[in-house]
Every structure is written in C-alpha cells, then in structure tokens.
N, C-alpha and C. Protein backbone atom coordinates (compact mmCIF):
# COMPACT_ATOMS: atom_id res chain seq x y z
N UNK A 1 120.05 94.22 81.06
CA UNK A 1 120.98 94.38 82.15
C UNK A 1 122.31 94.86 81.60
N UNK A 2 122.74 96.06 82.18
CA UNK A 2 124.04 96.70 81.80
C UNK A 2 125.57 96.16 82.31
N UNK A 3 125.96 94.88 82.11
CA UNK A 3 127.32 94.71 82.84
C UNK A 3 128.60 95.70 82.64
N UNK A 4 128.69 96.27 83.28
CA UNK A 4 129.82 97.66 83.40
C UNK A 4 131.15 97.21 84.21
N UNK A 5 132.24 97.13 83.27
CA UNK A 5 133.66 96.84 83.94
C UNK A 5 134.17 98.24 85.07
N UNK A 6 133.96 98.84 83.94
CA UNK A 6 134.56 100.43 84.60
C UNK A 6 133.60 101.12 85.72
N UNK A 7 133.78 101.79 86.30
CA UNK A 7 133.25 102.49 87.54
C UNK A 7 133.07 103.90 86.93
N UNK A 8 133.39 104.21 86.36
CA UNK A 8 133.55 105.98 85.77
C UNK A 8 132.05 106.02 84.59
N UNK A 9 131.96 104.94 84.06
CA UNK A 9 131.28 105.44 82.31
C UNK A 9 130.08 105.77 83.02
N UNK A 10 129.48 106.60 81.99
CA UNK A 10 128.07 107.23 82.45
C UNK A 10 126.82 106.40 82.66
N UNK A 11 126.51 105.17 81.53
CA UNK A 11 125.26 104.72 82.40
C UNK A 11 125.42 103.87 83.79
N UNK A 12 126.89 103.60 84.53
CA UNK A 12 126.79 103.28 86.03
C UNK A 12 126.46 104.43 86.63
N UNK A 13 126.91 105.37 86.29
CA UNK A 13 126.72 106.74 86.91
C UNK A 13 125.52 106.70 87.71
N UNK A 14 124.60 106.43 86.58
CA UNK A 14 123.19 107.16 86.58
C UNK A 14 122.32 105.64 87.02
N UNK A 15 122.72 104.61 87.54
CA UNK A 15 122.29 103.81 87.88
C UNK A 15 122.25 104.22 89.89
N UNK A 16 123.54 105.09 89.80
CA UNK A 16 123.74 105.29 91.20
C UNK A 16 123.01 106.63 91.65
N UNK A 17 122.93 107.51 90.63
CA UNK A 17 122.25 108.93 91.12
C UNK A 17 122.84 109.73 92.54
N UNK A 18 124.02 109.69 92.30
CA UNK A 18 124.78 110.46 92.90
C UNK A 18 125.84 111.38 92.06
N UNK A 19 126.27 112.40 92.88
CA UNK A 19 126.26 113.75 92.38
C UNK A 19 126.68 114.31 93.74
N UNK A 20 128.14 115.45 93.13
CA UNK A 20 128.36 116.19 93.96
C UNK A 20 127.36 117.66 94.81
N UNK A 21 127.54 117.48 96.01
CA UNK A 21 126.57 118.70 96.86
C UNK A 21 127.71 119.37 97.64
N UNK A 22 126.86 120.65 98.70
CA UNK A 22 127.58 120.35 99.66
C UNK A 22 127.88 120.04 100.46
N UNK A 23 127.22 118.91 100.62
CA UNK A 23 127.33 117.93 101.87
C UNK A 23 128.26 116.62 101.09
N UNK A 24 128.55 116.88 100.23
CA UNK A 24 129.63 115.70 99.57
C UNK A 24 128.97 115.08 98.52
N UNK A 25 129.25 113.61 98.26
CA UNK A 25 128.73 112.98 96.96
C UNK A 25 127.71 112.17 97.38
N UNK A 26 126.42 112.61 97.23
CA UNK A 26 125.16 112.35 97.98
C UNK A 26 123.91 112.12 96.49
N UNK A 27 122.90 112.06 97.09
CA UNK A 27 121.64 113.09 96.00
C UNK A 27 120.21 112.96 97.18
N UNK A 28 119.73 113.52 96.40
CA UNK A 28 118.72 114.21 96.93
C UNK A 28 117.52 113.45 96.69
N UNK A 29 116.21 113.25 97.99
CA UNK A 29 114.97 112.82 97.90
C UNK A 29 114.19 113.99 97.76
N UNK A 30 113.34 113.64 97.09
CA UNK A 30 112.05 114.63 96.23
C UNK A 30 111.15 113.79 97.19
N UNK A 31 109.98 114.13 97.98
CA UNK A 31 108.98 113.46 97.86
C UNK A 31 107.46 114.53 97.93
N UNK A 32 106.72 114.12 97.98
CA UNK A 32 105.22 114.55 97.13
C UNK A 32 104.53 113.82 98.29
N UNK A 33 103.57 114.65 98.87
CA UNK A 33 102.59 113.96 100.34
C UNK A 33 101.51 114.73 100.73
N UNK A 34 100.99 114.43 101.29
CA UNK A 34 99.22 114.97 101.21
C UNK A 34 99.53 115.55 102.24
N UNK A 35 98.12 116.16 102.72
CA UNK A 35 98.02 117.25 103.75
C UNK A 35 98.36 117.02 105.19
N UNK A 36 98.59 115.92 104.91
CA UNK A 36 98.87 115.13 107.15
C UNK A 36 100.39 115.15 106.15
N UNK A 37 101.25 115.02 105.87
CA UNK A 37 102.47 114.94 105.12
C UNK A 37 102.93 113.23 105.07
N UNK A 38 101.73 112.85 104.46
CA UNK A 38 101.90 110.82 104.52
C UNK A 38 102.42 110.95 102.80
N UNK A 39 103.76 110.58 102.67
CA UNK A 39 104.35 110.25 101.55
C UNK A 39 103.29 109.64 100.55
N UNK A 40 103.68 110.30 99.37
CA UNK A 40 102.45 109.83 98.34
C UNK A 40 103.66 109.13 96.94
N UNK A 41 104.93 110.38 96.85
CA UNK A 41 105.67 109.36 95.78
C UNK A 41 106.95 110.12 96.23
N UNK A 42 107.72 109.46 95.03
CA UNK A 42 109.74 109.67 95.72
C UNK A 42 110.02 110.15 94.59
N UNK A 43 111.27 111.11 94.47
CA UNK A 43 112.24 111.03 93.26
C UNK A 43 113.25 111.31 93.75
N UNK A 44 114.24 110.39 92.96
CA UNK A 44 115.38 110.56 93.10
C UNK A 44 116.61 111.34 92.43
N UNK A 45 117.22 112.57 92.51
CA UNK A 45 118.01 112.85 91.97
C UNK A 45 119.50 113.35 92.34
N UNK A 46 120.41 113.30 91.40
CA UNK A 46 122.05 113.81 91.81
C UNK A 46 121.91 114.84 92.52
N UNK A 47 123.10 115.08 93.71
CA UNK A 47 123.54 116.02 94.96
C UNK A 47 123.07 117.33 93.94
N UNK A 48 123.53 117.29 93.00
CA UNK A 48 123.89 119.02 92.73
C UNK A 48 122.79 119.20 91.85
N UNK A 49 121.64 118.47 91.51
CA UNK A 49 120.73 118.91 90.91
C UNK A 49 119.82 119.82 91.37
N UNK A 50 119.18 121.18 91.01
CA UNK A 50 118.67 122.05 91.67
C UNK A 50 117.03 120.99 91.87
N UNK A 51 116.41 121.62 93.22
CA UNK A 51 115.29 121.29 93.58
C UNK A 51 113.97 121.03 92.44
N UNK A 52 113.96 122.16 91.50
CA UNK A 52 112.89 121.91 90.92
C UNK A 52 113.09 121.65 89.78
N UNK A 53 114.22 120.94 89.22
CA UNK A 53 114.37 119.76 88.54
C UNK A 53 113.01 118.22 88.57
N UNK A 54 112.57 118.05 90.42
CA UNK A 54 111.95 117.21 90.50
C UNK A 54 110.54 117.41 89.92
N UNK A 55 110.20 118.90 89.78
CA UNK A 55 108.88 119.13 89.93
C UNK A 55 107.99 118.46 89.18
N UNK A 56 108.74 118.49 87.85
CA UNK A 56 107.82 117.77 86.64
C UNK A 56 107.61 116.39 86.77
N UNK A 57 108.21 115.85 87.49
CA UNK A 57 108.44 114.32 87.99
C UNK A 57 107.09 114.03 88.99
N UNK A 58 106.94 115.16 89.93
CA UNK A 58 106.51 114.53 90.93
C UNK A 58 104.50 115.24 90.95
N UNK A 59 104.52 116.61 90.42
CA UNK A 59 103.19 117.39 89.77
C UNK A 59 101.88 116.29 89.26
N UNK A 60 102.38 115.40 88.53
CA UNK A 60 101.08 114.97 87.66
C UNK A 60 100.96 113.96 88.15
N UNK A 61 101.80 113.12 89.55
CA UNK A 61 101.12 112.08 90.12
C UNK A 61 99.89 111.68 90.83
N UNK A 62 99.51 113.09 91.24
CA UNK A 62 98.50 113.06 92.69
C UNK A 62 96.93 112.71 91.67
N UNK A 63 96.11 111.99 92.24
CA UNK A 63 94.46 110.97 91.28
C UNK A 63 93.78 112.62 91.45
N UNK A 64 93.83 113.32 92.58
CA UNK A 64 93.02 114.38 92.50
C UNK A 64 93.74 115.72 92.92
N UNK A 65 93.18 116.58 92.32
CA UNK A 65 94.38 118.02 91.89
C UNK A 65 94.38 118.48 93.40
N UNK A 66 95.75 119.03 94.02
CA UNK A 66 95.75 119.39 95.05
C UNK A 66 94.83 121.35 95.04
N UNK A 67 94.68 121.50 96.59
CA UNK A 67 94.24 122.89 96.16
C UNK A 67 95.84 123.75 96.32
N UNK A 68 96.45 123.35 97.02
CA UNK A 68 97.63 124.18 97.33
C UNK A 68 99.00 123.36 97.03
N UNK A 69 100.25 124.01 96.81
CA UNK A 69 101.62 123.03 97.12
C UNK A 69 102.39 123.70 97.90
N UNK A 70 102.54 123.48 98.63
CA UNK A 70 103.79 124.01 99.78
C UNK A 70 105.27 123.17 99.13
N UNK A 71 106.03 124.14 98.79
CA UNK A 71 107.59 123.65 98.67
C UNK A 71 108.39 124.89 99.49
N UNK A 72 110.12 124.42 99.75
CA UNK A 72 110.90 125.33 99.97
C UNK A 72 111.03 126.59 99.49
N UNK A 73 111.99 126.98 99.10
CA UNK A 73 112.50 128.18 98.34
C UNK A 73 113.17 127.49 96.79
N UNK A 74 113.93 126.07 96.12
CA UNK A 74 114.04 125.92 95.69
C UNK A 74 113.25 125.63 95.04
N UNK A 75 112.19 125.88 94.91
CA UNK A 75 110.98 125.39 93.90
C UNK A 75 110.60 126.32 93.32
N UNK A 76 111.19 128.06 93.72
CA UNK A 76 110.67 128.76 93.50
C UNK A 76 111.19 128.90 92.26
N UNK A 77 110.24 129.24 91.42
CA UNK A 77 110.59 129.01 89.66
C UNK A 77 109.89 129.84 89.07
N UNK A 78 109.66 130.59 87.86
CA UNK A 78 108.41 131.04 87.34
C UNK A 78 107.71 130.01 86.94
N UNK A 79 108.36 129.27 85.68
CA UNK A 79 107.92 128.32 85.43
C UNK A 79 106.84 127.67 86.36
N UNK A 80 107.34 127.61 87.38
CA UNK A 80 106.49 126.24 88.42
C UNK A 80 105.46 126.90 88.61
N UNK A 81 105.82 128.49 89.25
CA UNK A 81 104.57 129.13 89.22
C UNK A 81 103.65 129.07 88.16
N UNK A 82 104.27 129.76 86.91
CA UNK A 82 102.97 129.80 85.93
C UNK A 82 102.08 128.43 85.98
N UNK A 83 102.84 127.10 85.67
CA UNK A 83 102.57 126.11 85.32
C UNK A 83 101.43 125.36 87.09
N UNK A 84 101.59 125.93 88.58
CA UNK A 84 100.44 126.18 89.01
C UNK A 84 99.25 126.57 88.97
N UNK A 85 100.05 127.98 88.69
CA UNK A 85 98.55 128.76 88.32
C UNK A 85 97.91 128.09 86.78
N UNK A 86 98.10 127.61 86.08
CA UNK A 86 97.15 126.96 84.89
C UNK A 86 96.77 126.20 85.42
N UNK A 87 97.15 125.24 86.60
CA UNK A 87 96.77 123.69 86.90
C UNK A 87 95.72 124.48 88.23
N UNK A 88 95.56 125.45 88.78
CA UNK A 88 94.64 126.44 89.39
C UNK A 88 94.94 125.64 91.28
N UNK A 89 96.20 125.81 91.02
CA UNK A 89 97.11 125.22 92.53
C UNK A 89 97.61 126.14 93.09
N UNK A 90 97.47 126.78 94.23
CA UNK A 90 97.94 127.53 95.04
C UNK A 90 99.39 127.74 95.26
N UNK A 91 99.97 128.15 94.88
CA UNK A 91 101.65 128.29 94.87
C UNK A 91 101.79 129.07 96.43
N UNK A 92 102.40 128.18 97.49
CA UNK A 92 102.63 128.23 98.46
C UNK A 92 103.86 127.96 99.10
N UNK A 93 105.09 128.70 97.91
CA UNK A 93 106.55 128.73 97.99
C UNK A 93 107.35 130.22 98.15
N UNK A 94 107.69 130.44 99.44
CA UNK A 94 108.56 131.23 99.78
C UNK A 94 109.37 131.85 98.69
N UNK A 95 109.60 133.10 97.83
CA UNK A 95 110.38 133.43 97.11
C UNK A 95 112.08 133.83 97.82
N UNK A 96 112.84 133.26 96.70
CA UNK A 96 114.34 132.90 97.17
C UNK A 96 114.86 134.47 97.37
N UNK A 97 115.70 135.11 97.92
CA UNK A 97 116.43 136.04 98.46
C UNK A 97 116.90 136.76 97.28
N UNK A 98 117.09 136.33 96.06
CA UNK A 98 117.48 137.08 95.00
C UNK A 98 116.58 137.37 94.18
N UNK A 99 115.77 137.65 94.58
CA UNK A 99 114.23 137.76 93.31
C UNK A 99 114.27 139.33 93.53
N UNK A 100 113.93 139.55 92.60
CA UNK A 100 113.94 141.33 92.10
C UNK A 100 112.36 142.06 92.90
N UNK A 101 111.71 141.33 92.09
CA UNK A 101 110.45 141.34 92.98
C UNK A 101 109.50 140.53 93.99
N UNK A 102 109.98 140.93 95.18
CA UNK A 102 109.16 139.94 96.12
C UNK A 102 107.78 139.17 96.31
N UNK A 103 107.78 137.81 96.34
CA UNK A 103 106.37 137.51 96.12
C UNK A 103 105.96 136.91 97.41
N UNK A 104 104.76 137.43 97.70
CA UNK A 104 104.11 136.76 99.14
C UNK A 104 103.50 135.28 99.16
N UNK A 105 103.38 135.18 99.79
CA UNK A 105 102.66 133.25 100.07
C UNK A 105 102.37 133.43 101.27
N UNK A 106 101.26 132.49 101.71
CA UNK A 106 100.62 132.27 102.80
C UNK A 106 101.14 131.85 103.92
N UNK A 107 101.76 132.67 104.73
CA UNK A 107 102.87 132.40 105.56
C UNK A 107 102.05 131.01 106.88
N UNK A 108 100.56 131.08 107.21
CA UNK A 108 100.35 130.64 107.44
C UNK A 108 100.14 128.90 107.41
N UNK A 109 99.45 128.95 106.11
CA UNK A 109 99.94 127.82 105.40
C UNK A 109 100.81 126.75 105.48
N UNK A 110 102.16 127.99 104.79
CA UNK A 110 103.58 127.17 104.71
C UNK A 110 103.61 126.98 106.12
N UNK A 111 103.35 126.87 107.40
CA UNK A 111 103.60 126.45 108.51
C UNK A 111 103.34 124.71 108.50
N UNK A 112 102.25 124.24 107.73
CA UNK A 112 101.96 123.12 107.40
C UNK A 112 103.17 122.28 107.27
N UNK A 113 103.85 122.46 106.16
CA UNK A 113 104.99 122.41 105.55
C UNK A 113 105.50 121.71 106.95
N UNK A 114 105.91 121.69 107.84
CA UNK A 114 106.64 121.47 108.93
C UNK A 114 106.43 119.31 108.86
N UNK A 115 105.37 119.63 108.92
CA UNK A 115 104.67 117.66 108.48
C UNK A 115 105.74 116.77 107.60
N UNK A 116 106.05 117.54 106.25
CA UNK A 116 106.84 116.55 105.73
C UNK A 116 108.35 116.60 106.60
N UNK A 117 108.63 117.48 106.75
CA UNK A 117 110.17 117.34 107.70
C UNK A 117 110.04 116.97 109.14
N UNK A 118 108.66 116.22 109.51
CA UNK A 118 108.73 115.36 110.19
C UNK A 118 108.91 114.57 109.65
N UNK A 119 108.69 113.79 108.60
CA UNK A 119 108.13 112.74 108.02
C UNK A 119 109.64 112.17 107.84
N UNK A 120 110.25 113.22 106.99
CA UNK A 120 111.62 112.62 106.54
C UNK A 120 112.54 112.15 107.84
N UNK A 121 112.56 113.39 108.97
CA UNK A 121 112.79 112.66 109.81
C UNK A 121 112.38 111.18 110.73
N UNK A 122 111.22 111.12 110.58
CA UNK A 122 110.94 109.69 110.69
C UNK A 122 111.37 108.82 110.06
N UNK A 123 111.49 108.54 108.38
CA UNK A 123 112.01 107.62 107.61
C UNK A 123 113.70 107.61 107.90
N UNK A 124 114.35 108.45 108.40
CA UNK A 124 115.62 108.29 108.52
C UNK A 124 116.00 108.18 109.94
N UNK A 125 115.06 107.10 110.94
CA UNK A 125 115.20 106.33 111.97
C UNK A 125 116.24 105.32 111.28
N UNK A 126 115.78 105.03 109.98
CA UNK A 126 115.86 103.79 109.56
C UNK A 126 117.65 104.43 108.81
N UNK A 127 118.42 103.54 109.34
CA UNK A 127 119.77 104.30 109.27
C UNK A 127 120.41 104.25 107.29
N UNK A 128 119.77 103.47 106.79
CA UNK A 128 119.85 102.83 105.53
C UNK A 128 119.57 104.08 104.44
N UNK A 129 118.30 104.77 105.03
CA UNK A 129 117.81 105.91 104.65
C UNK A 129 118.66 106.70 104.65
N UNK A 130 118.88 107.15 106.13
CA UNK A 130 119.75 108.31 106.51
C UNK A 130 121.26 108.65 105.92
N UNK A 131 121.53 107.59 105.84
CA UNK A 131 123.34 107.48 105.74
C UNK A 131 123.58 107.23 103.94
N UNK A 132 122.33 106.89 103.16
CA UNK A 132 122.32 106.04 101.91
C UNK A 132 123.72 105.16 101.91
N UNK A 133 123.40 103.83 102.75
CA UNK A 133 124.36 102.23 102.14
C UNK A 133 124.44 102.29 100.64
N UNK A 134 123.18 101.83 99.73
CA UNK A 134 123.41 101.46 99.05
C UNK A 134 123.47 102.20 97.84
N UNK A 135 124.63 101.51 96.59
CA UNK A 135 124.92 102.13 95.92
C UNK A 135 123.99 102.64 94.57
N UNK A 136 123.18 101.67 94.30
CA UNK A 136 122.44 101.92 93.46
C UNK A 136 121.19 102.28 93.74
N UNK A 137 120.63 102.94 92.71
CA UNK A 137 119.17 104.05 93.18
C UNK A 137 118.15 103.54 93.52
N UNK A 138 118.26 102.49 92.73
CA UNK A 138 116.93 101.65 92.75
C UNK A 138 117.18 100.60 94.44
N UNK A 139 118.19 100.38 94.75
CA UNK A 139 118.25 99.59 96.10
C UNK A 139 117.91 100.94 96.95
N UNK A 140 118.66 101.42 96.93
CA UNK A 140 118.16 102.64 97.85
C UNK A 140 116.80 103.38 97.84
N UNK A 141 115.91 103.67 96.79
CA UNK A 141 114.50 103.80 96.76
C UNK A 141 114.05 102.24 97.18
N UNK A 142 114.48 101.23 97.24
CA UNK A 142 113.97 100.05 98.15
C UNK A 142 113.62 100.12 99.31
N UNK A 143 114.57 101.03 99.87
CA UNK A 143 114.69 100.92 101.55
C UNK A 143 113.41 102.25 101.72
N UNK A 144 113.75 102.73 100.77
CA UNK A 144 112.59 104.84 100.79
C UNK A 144 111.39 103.86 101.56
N UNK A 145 111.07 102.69 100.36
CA UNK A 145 109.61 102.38 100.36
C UNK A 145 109.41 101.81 101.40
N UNK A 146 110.44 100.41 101.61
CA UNK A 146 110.23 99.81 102.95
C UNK A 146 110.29 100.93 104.26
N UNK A 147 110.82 101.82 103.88
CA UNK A 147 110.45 102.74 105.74
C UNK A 147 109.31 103.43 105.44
N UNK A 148 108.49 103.61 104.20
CA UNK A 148 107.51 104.79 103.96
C UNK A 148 106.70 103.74 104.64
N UNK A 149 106.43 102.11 103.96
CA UNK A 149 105.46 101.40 104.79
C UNK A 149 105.43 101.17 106.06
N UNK A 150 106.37 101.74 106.82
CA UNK A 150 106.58 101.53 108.42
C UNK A 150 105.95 102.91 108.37
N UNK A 151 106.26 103.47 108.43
CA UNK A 151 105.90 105.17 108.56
C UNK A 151 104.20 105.10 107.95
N UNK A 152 103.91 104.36 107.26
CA UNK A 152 102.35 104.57 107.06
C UNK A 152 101.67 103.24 107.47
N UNK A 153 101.97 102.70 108.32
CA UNK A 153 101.07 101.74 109.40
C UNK A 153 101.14 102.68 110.75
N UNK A 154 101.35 103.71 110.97
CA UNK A 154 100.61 104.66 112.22
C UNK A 154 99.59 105.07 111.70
N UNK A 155 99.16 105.16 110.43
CA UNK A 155 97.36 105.72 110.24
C UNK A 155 96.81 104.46 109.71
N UNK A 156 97.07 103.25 109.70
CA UNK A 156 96.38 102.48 109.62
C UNK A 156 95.62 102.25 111.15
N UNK A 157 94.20 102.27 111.55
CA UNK A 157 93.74 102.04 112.87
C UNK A 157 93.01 100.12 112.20
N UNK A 158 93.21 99.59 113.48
CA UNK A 158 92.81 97.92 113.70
C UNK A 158 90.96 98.50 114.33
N UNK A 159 90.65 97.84 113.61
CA UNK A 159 88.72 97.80 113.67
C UNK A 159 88.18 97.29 114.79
C-alpha cells in the first residue's frame, strides 16, 4: 500500500488514471464484447491516451479467437492491422481521414458496431459511470463491473 502525502507525485497519478482530453481531465473506457455487444473485459486508460494504446491489453483476452473486430477509427494502426491479420481476424476498422492510402472494411459489418454504444450507453444509466465520482481507478472499474452485472442479467432468462 502506497501512502502518498502529496497529490502531484506520479504513482498517485497513476492510481487515478486520469489525464488531460478534450473533454477535460477524464480517461477513457476500453471495452472488448462479443457479437450481441455483452461486455467481455474493461481497460482503463488516461484522457489523452490514443485509442489503440488499449489494444494489446484487451486482444488476447477472448477463450476463443474472434472471426472479426470492429473498432472506431482510432484503432486504426498498421500495427493492429498486421498483428490481425497474423491472428487471421478480420480487421473491421474504418481508416482515419489522413491515411495516404484508403482502406476499405465491411461497411456492413461495422453497422454491428452500433451494439457496444448501446451498451455503454446503458452502463452510464448508472450516474457513477457516467460522471466518474470516484477518484481512483480501481473504485471506478468497481462501479464498470457492478453496472456490467446489471447490464448482463437481461440475457440471463429464469427456466
């Protein structure tokens, strides 16, 4: 356990995982979810960390290899790509506006995509989520989980 007088030194910092954006001093949820978009895992990182920072975090969790990944435009990486295509995953990410050469994706597909930004919007009923109260990462991935388990007792069906 780290007792920290000061508010500034770096390992409180990083206990809090916040980081300037532009939406202010925030950070950002990563999450990883199957094909109905039912949350599978979380990451947490600082406001200003780019998107696919999470990737390596969140890639090697899933028990069985997905066929496809739908992400934003910030995911768009070579890296991520190459490192799909070896793992023989469908790279199903919109290329960002400054790419020299345009790359297509399954426009159809990425319509899927729409599921998890329900999802998030569902977990941020829960105002704890939405607003992040708390200061530290780990209280605040507390609350992720406690609303993911509200959010995943609608596919639980009673026998």
């Amino acid at each position: 356990m780290h007792n920290c007088v000061c508010h500034g030194c770096r390992e409180h910092r990083d206990d809090r995982a916040l980081g300037r954006s532009r939406g202010g001093f925030t950070s950002k949820l990563h999450c990883l979810a199957d094909a109905l978009g039912r949350p599978l895992a979380f990451h947490l990182t600082v406001g200003e960390a780019a998107d696919c920072k999470a990737y390596d975090a969140l890639i090697s969790l899933p028990e069985r290899t997905p066929d496809a990944l739908l992400a934003d435009k910030g995911y768009d990486a070579d890296a991520i790509r190459a490192d799909l295509a070896e793992r023989k995953i469908e790279a199903v990410i919109p290329g960002k506006s400054n790419r020299r050469v345009k790359i297509e994706h399954d426009r159809a597909l990425y319509k899927q995509r729409n599921h998890i930004e329900r999802m998030f919007g569902q977990l941020k009923i829960n105002r704890a989520v939405a607003t992040r109260y708390d200061q530290l990462a780990n209280s605040f991935l507390g609350m992720v989980h406690l609303a993911t388990a509200r959010y995943w007792l609608k596919f639980v069906h009673a026998a």
